[in-house]
C-alpha atoms as a PDB file:
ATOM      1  CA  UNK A   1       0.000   0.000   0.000  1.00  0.00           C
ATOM      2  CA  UNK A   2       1.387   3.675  -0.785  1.00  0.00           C
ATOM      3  CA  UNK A   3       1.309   6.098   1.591  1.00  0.00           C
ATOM      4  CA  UNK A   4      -0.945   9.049   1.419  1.00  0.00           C
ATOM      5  CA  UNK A   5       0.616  12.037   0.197  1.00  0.00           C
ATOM      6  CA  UNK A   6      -0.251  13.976   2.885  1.00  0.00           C
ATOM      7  CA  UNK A   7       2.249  12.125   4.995  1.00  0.00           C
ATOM      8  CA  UNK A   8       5.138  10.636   3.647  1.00  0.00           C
ATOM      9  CA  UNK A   9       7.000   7.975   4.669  1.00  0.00           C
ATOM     10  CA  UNK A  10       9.821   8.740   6.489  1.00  0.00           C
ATOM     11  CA  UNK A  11      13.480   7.708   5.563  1.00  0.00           C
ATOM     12  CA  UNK A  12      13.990   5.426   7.987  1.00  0.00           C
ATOM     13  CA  UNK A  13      10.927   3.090   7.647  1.00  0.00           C
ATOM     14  CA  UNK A  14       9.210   0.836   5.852  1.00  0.00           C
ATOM     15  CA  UNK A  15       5.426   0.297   4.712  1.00  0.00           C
ATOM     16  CA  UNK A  16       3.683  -3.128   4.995  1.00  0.00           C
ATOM     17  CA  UNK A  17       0.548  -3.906   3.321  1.00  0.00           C
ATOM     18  CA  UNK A  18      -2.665  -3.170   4.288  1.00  0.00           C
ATOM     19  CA  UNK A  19      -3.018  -6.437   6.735  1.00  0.00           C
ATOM     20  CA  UNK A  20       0.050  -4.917   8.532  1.00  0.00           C
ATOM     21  CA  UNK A  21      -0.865  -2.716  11.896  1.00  0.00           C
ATOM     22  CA  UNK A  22       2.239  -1.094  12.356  1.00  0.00           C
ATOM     23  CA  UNK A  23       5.821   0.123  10.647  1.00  0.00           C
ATOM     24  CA  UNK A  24       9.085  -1.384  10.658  1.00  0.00           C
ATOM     25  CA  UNK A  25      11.892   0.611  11.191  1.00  0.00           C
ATOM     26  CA  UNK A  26      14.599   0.336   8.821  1.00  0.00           C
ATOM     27  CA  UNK A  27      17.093   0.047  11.343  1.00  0.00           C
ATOM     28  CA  UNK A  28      15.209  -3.451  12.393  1.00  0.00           C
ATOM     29  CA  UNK A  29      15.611  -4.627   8.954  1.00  0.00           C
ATOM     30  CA  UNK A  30      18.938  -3.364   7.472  1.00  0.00           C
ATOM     31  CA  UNK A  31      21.115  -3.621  10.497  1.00  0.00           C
ATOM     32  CA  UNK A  32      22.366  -6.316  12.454  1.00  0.00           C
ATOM     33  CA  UNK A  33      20.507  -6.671  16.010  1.00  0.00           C
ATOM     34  CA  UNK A  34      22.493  -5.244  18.431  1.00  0.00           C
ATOM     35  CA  UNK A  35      25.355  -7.324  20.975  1.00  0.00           C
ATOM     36  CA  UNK A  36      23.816  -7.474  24.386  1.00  0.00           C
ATOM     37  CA  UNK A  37      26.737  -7.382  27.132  1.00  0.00           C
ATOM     38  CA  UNK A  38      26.510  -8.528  30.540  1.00  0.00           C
ATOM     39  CA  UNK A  39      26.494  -6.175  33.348  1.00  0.00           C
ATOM     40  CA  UNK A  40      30.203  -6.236  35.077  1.00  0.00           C
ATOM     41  CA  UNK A  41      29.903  -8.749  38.294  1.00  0.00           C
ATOM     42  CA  UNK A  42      26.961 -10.638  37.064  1.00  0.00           C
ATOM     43  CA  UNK A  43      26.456 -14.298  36.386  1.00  0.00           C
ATOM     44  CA  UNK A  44      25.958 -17.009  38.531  1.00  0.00           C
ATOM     45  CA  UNK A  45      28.835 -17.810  40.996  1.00  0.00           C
ATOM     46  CA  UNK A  46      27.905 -21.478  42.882  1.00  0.00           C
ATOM     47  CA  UNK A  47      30.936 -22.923  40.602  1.00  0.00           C
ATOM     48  CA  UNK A  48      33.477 -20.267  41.952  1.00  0.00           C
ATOM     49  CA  UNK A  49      32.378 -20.811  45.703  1.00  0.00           C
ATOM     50  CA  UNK A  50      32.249 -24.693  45.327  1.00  0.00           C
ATOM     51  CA  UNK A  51      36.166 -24.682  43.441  1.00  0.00           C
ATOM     52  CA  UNK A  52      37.085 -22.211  45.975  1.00  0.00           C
ATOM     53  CA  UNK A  53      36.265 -24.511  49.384  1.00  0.00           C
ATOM     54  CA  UNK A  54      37.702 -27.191  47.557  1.00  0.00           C
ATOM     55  CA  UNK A  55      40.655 -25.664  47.128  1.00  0.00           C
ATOM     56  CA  UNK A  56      40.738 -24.538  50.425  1.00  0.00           C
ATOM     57  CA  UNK A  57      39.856 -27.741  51.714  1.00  0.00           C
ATOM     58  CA  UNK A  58      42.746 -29.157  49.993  1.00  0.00           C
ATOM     59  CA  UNK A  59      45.204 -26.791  50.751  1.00  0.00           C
ATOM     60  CA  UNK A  60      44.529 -27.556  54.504  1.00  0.00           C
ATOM     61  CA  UNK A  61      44.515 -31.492  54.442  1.00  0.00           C
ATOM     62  CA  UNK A  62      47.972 -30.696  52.280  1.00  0.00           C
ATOM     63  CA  UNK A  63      49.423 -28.273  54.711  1.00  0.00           C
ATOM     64  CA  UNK A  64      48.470 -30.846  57.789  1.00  0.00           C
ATOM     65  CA  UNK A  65      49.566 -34.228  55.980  1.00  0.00           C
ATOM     66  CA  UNK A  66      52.407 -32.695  55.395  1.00  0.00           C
ATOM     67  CA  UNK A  67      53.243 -31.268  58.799  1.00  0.00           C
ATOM     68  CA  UNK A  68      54.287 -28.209  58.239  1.00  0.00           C
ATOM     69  CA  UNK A  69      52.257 -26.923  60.963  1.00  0.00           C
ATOM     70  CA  UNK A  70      51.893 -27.634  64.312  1.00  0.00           C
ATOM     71  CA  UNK A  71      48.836 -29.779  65.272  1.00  0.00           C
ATOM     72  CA  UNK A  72      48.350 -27.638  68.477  1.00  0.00           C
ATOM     73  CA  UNK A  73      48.219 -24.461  66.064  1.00  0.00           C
ATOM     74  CA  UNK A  74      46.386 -26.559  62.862  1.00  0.00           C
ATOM     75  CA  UNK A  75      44.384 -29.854  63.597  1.00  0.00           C
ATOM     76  CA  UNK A  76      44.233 -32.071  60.480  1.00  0.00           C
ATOM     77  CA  UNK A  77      40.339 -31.669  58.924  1.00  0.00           C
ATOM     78  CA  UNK A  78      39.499 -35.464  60.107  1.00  0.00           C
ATOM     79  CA  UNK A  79      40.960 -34.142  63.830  1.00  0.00           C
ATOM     80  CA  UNK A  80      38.472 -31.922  63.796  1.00  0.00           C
ATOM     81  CA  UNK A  81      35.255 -34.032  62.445  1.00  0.00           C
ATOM     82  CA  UNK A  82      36.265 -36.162  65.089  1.00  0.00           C
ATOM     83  CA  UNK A  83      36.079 -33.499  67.764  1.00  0.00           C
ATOM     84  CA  UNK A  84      32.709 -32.663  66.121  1.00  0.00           C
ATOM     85  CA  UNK A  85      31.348 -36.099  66.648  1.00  0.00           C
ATOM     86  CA  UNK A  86      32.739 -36.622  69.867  1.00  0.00           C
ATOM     87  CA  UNK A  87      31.044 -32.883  70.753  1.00  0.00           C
ATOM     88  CA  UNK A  88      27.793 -33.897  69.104  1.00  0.00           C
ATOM     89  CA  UNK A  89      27.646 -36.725  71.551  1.00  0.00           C
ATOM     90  CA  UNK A  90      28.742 -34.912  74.598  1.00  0.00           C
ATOM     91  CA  UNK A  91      32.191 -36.810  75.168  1.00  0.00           C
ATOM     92  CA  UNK A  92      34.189 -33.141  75.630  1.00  0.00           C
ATOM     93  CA  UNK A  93      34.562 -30.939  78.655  1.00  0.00           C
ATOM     94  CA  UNK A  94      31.327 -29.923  79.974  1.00  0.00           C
ATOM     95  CA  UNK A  95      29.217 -32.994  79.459  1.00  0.00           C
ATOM     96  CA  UNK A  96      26.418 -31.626  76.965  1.00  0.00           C
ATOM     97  CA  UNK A  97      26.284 -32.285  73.722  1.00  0.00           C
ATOM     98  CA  UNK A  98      27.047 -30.291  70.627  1.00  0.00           C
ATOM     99  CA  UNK A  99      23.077 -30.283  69.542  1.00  0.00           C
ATOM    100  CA  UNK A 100      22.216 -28.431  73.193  1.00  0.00           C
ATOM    101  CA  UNK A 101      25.164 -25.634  72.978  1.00  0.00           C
ATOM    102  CA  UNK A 102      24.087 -24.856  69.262  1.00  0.00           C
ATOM    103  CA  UNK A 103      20.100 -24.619  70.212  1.00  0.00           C
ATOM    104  CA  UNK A 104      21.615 -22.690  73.462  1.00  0.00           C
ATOM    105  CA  UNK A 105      23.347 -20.080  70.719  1.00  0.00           C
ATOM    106  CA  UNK A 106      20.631 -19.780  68.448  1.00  0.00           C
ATOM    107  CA  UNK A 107      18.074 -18.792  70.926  1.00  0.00           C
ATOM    108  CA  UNK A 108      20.530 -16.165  72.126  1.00  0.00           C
ATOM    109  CA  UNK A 109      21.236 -14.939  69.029  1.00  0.00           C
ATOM    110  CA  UNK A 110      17.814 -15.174  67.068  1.00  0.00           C
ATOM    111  CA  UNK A 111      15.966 -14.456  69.881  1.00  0.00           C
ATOM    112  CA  UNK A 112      18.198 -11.107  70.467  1.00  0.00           C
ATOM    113  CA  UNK A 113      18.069 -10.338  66.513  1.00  0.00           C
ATOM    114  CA  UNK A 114      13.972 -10.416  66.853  1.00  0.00           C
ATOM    115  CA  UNK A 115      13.628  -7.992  69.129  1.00  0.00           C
ATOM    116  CA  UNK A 116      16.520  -5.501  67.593  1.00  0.00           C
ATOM    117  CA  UNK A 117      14.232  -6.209  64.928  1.00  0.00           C
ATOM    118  CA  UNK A 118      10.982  -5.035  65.851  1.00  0.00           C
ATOM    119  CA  UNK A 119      12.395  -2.087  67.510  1.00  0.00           C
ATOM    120  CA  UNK A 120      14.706  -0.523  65.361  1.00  0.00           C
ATOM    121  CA  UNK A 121      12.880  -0.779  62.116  1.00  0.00           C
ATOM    122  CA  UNK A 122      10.139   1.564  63.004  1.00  0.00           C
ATOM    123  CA  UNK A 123      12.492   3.424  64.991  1.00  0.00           C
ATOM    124  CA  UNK A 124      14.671   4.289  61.521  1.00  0.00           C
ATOM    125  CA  UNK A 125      11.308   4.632  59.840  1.00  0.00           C
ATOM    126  CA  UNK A 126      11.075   8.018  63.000  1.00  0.00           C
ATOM    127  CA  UNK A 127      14.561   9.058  62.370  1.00  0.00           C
ATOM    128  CA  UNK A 128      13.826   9.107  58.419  1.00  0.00           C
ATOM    129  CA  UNK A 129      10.666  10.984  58.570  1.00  0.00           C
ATOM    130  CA  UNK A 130      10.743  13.308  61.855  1.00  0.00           C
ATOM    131  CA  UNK A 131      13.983  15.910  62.598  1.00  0.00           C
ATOM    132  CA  UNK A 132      12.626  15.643  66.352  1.00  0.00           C
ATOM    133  CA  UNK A 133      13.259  11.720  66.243  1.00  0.00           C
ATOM    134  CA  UNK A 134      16.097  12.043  64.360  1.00  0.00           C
ATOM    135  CA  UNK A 135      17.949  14.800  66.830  1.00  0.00           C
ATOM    136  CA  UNK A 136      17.179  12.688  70.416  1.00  0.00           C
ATOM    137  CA  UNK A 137      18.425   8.995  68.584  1.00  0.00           C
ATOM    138  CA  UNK A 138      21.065   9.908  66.217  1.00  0.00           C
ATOM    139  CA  UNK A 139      23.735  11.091  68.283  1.00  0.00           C
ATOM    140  CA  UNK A 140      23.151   7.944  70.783  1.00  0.00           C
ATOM    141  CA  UNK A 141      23.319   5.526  67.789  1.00  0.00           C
ATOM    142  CA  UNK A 142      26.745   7.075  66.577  1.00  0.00           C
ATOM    143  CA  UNK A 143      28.136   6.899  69.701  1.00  0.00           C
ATOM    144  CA  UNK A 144      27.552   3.779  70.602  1.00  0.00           C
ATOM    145  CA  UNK A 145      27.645   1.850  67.621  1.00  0.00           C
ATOM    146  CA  UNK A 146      31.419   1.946  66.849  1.00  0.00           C
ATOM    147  CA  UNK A 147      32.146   0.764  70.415  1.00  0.00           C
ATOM    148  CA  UNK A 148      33.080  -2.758  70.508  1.00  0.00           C
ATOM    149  CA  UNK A 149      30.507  -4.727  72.702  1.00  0.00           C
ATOM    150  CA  UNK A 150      32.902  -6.051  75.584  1.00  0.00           C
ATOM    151  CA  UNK A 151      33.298  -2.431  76.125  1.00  0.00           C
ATOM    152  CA  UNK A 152      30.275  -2.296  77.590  1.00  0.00           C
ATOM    153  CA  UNK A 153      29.792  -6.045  78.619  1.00  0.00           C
ATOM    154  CA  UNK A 154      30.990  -4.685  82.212  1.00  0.00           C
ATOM    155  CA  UNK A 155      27.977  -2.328  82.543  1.00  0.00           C
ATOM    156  CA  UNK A 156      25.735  -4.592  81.384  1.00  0.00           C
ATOM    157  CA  UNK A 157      26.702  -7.323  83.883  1.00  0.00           C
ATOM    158  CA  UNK A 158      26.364  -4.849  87.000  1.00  0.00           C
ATOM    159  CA  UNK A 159      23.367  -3.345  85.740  1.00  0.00           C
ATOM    160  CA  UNK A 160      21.400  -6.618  84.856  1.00  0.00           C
ATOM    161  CA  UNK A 161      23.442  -9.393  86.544  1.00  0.00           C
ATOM    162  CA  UNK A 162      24.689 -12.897  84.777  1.00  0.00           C
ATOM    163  CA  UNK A 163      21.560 -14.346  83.604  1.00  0.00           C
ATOM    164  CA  UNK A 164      20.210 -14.446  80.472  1.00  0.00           C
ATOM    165  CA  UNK A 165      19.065 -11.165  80.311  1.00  0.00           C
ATOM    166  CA  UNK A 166      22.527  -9.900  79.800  1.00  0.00           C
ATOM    167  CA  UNK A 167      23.422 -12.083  76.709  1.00  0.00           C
ATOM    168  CA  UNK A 168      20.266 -10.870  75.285  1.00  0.00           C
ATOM    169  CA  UNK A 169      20.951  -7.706  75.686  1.00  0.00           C
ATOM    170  CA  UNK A 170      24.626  -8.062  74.626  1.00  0.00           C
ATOM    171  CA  UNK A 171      23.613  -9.281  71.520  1.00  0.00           C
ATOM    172  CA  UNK A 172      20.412  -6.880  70.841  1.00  0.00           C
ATOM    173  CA  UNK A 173      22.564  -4.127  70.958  1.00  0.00           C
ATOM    174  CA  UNK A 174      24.804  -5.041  68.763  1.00  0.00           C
ATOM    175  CA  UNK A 175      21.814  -6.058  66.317  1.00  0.00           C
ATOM    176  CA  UNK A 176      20.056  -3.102  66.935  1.00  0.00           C
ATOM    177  CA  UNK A 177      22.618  -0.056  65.781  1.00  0.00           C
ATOM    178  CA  UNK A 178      22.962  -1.502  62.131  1.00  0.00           C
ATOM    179  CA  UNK A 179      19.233  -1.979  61.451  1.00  0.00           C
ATOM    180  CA  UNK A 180      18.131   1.661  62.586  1.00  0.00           C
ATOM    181  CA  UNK A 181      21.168   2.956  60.687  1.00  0.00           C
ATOM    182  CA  UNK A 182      19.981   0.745  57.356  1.00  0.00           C
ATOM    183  CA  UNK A 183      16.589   1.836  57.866  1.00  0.00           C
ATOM    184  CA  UNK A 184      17.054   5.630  58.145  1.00  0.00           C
ATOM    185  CA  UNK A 185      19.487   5.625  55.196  1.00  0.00           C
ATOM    186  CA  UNK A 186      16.640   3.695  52.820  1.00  0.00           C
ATOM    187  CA  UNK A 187      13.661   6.042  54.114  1.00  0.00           C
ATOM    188  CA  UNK A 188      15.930   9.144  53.404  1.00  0.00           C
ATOM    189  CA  UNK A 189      16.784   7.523  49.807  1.00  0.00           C
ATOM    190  CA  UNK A 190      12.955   7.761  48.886  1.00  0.00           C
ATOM    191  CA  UNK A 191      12.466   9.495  45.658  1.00  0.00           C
ATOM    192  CA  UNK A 192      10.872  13.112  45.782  1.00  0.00           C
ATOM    193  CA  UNK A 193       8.921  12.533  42.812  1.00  0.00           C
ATOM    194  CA  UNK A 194       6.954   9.565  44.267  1.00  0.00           C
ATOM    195  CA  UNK A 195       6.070  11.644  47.473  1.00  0.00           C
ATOM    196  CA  UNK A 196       4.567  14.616  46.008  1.00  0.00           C
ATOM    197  CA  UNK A 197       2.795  12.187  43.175  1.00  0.00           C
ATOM    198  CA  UNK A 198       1.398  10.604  46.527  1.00  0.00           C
ATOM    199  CA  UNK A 199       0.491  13.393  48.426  1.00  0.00           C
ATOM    200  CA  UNK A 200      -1.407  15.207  45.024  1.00  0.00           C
ATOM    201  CA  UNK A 201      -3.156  12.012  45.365  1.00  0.00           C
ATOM    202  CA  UNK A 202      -4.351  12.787  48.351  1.00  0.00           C
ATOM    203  CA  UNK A 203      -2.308  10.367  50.345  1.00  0.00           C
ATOM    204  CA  UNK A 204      -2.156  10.522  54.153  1.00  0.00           C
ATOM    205  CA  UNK A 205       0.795  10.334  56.240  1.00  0.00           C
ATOM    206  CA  UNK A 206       0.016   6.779  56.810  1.00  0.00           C
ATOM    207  CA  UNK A 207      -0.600   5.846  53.667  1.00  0.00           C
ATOM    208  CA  UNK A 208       2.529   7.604  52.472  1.00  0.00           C
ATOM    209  CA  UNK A 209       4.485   5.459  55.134  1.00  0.00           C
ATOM    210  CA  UNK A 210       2.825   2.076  54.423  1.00  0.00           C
ATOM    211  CA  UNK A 211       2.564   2.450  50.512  1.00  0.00           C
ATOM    212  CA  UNK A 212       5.626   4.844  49.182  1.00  0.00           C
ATOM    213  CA  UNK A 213       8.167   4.720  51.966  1.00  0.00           C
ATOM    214  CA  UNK A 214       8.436   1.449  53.681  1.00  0.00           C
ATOM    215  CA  UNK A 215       8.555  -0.177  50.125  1.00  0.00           C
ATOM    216  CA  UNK A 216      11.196   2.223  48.475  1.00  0.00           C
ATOM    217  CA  UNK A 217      13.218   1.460  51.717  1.00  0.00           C
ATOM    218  CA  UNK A 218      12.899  -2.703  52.239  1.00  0.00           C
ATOM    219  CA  UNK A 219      16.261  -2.924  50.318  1.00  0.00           C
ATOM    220  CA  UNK A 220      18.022  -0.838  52.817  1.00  0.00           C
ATOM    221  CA  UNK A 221      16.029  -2.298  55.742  1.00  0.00           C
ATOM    222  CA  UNK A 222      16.969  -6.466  54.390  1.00  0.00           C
ATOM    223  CA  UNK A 223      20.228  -5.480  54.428  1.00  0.00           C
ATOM    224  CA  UNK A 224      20.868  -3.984  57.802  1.00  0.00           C
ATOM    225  CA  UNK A 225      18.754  -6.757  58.982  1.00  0.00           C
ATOM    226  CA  UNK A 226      21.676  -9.071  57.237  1.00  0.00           C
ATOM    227  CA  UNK A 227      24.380  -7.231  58.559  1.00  0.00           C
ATOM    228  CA  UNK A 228      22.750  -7.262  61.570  1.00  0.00           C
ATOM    229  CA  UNK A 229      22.743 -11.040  62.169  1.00  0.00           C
ATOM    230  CA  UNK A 230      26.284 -10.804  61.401  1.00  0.00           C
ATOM    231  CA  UNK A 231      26.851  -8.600  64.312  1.00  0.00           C
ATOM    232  CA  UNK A 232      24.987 -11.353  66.528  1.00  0.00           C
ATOM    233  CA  UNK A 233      26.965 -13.791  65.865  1.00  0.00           C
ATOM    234  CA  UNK A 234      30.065 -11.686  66.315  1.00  0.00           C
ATOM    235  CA  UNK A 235      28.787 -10.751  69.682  1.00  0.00           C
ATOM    236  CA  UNK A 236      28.012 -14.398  70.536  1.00  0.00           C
ATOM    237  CA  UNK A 237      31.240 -15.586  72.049  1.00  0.00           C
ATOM    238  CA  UNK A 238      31.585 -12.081  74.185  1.00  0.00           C
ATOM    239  CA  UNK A 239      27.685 -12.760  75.526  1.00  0.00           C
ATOM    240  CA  UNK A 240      28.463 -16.014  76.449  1.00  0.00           C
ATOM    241  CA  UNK A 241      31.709 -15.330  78.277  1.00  0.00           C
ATOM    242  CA  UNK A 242      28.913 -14.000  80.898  1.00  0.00           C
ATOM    243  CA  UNK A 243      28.802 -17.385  83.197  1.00  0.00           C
ATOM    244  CA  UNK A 244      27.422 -19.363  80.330  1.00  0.00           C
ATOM    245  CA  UNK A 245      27.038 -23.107  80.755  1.00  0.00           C
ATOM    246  CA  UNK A 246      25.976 -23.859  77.579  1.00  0.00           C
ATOM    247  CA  UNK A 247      26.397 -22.646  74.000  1.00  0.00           C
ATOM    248  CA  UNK A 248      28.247 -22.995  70.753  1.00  0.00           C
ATOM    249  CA  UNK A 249      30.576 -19.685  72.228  1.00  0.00           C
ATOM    250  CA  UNK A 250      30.487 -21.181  75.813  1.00  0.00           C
ATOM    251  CA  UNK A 251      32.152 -24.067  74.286  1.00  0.00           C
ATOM    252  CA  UNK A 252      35.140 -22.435  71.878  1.00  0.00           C
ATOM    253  CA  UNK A 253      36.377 -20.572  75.484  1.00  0.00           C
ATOM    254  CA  UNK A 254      37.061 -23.754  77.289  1.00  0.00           C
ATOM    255  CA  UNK A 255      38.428 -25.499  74.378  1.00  0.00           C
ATOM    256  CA  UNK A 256      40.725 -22.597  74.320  1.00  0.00           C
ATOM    257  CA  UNK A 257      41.016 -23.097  77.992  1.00  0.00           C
ATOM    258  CA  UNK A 258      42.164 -26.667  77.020  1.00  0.00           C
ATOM    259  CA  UNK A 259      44.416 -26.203  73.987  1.00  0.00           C
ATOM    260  CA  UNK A 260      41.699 -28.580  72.080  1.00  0.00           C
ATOM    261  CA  UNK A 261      42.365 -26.696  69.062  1.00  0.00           C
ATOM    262  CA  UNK A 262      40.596 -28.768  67.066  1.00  0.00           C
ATOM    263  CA  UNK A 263      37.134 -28.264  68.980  1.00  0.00           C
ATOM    264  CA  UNK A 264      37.758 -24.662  68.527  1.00  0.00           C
ATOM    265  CA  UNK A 265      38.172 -24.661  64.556  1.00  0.00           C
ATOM    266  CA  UNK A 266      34.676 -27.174  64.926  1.00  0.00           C
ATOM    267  CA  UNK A 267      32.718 -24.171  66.701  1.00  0.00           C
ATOM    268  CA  UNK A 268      34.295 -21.341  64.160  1.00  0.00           C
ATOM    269  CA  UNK A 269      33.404 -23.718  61.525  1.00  0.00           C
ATOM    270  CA  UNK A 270      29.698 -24.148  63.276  1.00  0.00           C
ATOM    271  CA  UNK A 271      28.976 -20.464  63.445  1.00  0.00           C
ATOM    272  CA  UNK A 272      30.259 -20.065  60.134  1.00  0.00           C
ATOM    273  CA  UNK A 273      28.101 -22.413  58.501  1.00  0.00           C
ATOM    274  CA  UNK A 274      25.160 -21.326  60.405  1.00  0.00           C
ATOM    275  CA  UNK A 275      25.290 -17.785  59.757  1.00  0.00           C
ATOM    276  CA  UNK A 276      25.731 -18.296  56.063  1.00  0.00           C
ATOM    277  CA  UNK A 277      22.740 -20.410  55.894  1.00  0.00           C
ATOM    278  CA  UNK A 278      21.091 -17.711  57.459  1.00  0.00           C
ATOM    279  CA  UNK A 279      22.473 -15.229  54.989  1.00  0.00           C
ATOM    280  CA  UNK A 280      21.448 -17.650  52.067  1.00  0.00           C
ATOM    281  CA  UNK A 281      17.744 -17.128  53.361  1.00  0.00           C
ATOM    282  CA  UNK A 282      17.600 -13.924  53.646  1.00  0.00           C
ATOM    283  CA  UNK A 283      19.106 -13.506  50.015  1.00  0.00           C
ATOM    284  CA  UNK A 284      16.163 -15.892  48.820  1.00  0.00           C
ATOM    285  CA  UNK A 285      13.866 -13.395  50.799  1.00  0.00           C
ATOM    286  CA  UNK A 286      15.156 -10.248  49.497  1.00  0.00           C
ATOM    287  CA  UNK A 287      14.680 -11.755  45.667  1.00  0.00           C
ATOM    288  CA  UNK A 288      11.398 -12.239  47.167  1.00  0.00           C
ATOM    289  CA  UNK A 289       9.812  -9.049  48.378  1.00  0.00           C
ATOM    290  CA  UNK A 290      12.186  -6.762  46.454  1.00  0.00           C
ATOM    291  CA  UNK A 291      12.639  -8.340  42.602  1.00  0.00           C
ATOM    292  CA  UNK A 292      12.622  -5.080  41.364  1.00  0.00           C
ATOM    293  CA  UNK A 293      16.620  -4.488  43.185  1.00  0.00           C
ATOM    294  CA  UNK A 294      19.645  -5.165  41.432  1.00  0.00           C
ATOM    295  CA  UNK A 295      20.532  -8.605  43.003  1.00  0.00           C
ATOM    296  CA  UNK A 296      23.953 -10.133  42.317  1.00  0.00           C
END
């Protein structure tokens, strides 16, 4: 079909027939469709992380078959598997077995993490939307947050004693700093443009929060929360110093009391593991509630 004269085709396109809806640009049908490159740092990476502990798993076996090191300093791997079993069936110093310190240490830790939770996320939500909020809480939560926690473990045992109250609280502290911080910074990283599209909606302040704010901020907010956790688990060993009878950190200090070097690589390895898991979860959460960030 030729175009009416009114409007004439332009140079860079094409006309179909009459059965055809729409143009096709000449660039489409002349040129060569155009090399898609992949963002820098993307691509799955399970093959570099599985090489990588094999590698380092082999390195270690090699560097203790070979003796070059010490056992006291660096147990061979099956040294410590078998302080794991032994641990796991309560044949080490202390009597209980390695199933009770871990569930000991996770309700610590966990429990500690909840409550940091629930508290500092509406807390940053204050700081990001009020200057009042933000004035009384900010400077506490920059002064305390760089201090390390046994720095305060002291006060914390005089003030609440050496039950469980003070590994709690050990822990929730150093939980809660990083999640108010995370929060604040994503609530302040909101877009103008969507609040003032909101509010000539009509929006109310409640509506703003629940719909525009704590959306646009969930990135920031899943990752303090996962740099939170890390800070539990950090804070673990320095909570349970705190007349502890039981728990994965309760257990590394008398090893090390011992020289059972090979139960103490077995906890680091037990935290370690459990804490990634952890981090693997919330990753699979995050690609759940926001899709729309750029994962990697």
């Amino acid at each position: 079909m030729t175009p009416p004269s009114s409007s004439p085709a332009a140079p860079d396109t094409v006309w179909r027939d009459a059965a055809a809806p729409a143009q096709i640009p000449l660039a489409t049908t002349l040129l060569p469709a155009a090399k898609v490159y992949p963002r820098p740092g993307s691509g799955k990476t399970l093959g570099v992380t599985v090489a990588t502990i094999i590698v380092l798993f082999v390195a270690w076996w090699g560097i203790t078959a070979q003796a070059w090191v010490a056992p006291l300093f660096l147990p061979s791997p099956s040294a410590v598997w078998n302080a794991g079993v032994q641990a796991w069936t309560g044949n080490v110093q202390g009597g209980l077995p390695l199933w009770q310190h871990l569930a000991w240490s996770l309700l610590r830790v966990f429990g500690a993490f909840a409550l940091a939770a629930v508290t500092a996320v509406p807390l940053g939500l204050l700081m990001g939307t009020s200057r009042i909020v933000r004035g009384i809480f900010d400077p506490l939560l920059e002064f305390y947050r760089p201090l390390p926690p046994l720095a305060y473990l002291p006060l914390i045992v005089i003030w609440f004693g050496i039950d469980e109250t003070a590994k709690i609280l050990l822990i929730y502290l150093a939980c809660f700093a990083p999640i108010a911080v995370a929060t604040r910074a994503g609530v302040t990283g909101v877009l103008s443009e969507q609040l003032h599209a909101a509010l000539s909606m009509g929006a109310s302040r409640w509506q703003l929060l629940r719909h525009i704010i704590l959306p646009a901020s969930l990135p920031d907010i899943l990752t303090g929360l996962r740099i939170a956790i890390g800070f539990g688990w950090t804070t673990l060993v320095a909570a349970e110093m705190v007349a502890a009878t039981a728990g994965v950190g309760q257990l590394v200090l008398n090893a090390s009391n011992f020289l059972r070097t090979d139960i103490v690589i077995m906890g680091i390895i037990l935290i370690g593991i459990v804490a990634y898991l952890f981090d693997l979860v919330m990753r699979r959460l995050e690609h759940r509630l926001v899709p729309w960030k750029d994962h990697r």
